[in-house]
Protein backbone atom coordinates (compact mmCIF):
# COMPACT_ATOMS: atom_id res chain seq x y z
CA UNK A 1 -71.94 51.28 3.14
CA UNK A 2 -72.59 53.28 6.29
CA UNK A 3 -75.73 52.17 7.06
CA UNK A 4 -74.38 48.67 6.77
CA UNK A 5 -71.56 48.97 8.81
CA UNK A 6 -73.86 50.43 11.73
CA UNK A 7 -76.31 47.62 11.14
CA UNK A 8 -73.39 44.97 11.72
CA UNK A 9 -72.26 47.44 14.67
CA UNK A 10 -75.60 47.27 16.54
CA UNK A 11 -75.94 43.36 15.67
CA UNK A 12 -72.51 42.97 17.52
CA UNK A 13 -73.25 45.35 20.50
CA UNK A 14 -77.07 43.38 21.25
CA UNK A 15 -74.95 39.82 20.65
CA UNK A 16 -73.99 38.59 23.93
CA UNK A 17 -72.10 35.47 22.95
CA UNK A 18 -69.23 37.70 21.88
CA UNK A 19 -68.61 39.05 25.49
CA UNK A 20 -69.07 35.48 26.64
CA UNK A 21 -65.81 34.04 23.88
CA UNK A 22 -63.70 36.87 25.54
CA UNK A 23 -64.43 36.60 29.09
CA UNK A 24 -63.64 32.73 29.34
CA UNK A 25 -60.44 33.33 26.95
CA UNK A 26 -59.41 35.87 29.30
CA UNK A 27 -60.22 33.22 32.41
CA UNK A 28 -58.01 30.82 30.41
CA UNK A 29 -55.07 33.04 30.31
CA UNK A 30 -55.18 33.74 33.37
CA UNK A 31 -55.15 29.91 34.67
CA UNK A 32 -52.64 29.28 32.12
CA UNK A 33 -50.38 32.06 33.33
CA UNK A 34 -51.05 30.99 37.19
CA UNK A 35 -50.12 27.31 36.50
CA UNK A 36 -47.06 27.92 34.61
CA UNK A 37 -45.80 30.58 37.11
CA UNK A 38 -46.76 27.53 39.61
CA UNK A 39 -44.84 24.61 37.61
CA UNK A 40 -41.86 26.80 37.14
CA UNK A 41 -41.75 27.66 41.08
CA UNK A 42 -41.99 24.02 42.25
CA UNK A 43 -40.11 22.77 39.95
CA UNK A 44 -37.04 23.33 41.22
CA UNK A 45 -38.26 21.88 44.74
CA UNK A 46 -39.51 18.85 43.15
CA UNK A 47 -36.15 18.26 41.13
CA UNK A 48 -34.23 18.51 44.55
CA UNK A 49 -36.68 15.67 45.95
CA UNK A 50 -36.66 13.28 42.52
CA UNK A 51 -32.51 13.47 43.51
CA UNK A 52 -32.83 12.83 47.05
CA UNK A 53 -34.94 10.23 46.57
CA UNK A 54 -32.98 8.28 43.58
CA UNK A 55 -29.70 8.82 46.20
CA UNK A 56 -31.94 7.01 49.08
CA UNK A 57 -32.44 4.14 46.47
């Protein structure tokens, strides 16, 4: 069992796709996190404008 679980060990360490997965989940995290930190900032802004503009009308 040992010898199996350090052949799987080194198969995941030389496998490069695995780093790959991780970095561009971490990359979409992080955009998702900026844009809805960004939607909920301007949307308060944008609300104020919708109103002005259906009063102009």
């Amino acid at each position: 069992m040992a010898r199996f679980t350090r052949s799987i060990f080194k198969r995941f360490l030389r496998d490069q796709q695995g780093v790959t997965l991780v970095e561009y989940g971490i990359a979409l995290m992080l955009a998702t996190t900026v844009g809805a930190f960004s939607l909920m900032s301007l949307g308060d802004t944008v609300s104020a404008k919708i109103v002005d503009a259906g009063q102009f009308f």
